[in-house]
C-alpha atoms as a PDB file:
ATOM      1  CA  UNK A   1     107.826  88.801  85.997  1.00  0.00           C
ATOM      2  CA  UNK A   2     105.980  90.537  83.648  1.00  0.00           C
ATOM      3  CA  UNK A   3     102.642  89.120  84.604  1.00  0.00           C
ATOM      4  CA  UNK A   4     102.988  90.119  88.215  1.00  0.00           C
ATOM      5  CA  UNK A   5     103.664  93.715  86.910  1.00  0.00           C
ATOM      6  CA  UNK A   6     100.466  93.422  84.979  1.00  0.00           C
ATOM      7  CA  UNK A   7      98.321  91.593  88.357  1.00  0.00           C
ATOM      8  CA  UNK A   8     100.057  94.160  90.609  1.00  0.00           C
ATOM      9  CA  UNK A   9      99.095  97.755  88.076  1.00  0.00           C
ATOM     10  CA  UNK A  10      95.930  96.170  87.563  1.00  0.00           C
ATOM     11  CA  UNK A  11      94.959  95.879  91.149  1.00  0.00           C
ATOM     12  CA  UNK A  12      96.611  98.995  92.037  1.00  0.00           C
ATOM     13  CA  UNK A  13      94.252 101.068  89.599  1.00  0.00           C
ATOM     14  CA  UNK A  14      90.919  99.050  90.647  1.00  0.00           C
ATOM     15  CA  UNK A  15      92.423 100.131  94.469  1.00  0.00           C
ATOM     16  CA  UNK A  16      92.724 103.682  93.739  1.00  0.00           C
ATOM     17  CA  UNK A  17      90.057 104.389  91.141  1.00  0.00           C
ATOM     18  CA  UNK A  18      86.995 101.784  91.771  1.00  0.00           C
ATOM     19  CA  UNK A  19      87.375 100.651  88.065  1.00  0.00           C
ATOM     20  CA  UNK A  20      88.816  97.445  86.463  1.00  0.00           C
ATOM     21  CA  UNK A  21      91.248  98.185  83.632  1.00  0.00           C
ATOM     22  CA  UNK A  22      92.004  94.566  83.278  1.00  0.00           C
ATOM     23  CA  UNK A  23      90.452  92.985  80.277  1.00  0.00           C
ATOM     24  CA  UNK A  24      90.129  89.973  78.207  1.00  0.00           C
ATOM     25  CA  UNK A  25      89.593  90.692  74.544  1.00  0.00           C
ATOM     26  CA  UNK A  26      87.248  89.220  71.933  1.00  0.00           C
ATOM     27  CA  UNK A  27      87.246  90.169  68.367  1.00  0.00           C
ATOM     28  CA  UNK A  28      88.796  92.799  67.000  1.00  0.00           C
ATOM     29  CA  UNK A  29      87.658  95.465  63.640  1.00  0.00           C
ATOM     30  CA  UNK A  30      90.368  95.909  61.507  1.00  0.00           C
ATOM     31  CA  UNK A  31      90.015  99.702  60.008  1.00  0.00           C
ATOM     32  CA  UNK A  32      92.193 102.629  58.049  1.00  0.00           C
ATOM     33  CA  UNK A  33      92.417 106.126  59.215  1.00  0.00           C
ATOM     34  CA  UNK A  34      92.077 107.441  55.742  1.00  0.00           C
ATOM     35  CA  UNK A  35      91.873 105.805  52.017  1.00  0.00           C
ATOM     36  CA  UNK A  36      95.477 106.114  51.676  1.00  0.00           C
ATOM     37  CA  UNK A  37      96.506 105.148  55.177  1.00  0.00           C
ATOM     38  CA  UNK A  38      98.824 101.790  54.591  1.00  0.00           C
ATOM     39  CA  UNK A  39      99.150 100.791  58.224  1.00  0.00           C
ATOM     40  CA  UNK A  40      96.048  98.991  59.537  1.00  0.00           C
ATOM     41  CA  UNK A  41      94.470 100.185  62.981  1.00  0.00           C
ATOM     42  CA  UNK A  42      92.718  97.640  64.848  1.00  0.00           C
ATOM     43  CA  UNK A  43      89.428  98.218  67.585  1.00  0.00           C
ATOM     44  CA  UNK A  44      88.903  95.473  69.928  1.00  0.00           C
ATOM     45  CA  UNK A  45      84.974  94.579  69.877  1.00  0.00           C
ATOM     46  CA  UNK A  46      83.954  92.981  73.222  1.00  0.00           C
ATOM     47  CA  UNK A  47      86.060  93.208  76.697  1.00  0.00           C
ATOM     48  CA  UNK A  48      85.232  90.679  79.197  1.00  0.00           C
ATOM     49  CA  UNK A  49      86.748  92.094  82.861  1.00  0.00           C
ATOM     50  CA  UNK A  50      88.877  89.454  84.447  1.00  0.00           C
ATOM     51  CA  UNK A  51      91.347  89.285  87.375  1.00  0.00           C
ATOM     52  CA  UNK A  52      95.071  87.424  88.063  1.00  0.00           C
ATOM     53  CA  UNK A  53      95.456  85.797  90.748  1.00  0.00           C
ATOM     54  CA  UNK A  54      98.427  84.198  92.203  1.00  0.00           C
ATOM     55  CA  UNK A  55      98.810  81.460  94.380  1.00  0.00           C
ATOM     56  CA  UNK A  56     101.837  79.180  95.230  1.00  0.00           C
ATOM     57  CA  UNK A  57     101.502  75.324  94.440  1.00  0.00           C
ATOM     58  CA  UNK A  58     104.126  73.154  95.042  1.00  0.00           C
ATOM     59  CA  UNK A  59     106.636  76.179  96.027  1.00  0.00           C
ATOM     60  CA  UNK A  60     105.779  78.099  92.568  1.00  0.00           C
ATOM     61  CA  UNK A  61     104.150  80.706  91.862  1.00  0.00           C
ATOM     62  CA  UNK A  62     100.759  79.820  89.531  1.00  0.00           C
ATOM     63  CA  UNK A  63      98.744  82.602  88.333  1.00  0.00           C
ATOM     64  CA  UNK A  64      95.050  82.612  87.139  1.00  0.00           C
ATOM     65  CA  UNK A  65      93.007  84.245  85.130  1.00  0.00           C
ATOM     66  CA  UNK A  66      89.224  84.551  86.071  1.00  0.00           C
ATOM     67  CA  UNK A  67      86.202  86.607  85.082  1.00  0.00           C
ATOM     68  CA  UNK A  68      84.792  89.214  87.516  1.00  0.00           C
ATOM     69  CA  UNK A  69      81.298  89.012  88.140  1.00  0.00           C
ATOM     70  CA  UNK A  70      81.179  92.076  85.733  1.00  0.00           C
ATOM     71  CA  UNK A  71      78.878  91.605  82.243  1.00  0.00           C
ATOM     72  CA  UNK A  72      81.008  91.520  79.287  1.00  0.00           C
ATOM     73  CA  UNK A  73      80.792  95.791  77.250  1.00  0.00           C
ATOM     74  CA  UNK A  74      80.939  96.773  73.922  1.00  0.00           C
ATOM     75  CA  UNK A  75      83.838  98.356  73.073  1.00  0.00           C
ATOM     76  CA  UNK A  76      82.441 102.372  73.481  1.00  0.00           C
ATOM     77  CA  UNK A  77      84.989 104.090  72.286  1.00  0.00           C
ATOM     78  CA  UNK A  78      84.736 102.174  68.837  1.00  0.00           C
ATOM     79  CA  UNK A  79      80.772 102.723  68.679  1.00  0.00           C
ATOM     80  CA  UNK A  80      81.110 106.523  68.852  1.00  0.00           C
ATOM     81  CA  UNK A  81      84.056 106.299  66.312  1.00  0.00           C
ATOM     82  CA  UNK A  82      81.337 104.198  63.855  1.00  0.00           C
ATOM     83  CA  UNK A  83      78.637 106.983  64.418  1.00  0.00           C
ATOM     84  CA  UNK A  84      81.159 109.482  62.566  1.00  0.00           C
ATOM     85  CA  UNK A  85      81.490 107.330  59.963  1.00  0.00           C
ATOM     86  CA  UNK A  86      77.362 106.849  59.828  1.00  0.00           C
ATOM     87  CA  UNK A  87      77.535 103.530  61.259  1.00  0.00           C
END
């Protein structure tokens, strides 16, 4: 159930706005917010866009998960946060 909600959102968005918001992620930069902070944040480093797709086999539902033929990015949101820290 919960993985059709996740195909179904995810195709909905890439209907309505062009752009995949569906991603597979690799890595992952463990960081604080301050010195004192206690509670870990955590950046993912690469995102790979896939796709679900769902078939039925056998009278079930399979679902599979498959790269786009978009290039893997750089988490950009984490390299602007780096250049603040000089990075």
């Amino acid at each position: 159930q919960q993985l059709l909600y996740v195909r179904d959102a995810a195709h909905q968005r890439l209907e309505e706005t062009g752009i995949n918001m569906l991603f597979c992620v690799f890595g992952f930069l463990q960081w604080y917010e301050t010195p004192d902070s206690c509670a870990p944040l955590y950046a993912p480093l690469l995102l790979l866009p896939v796709e679900i797709k769902r078939e039925i086999r056998n009278h079930q539902f399979v679902y599979t998960l498959s790269s786009t033929d978009e290039e893997p990015v750089l988490n950009l949101t984490l390299k602007e946060k780096l250049k603040q820290f000089g990075i």
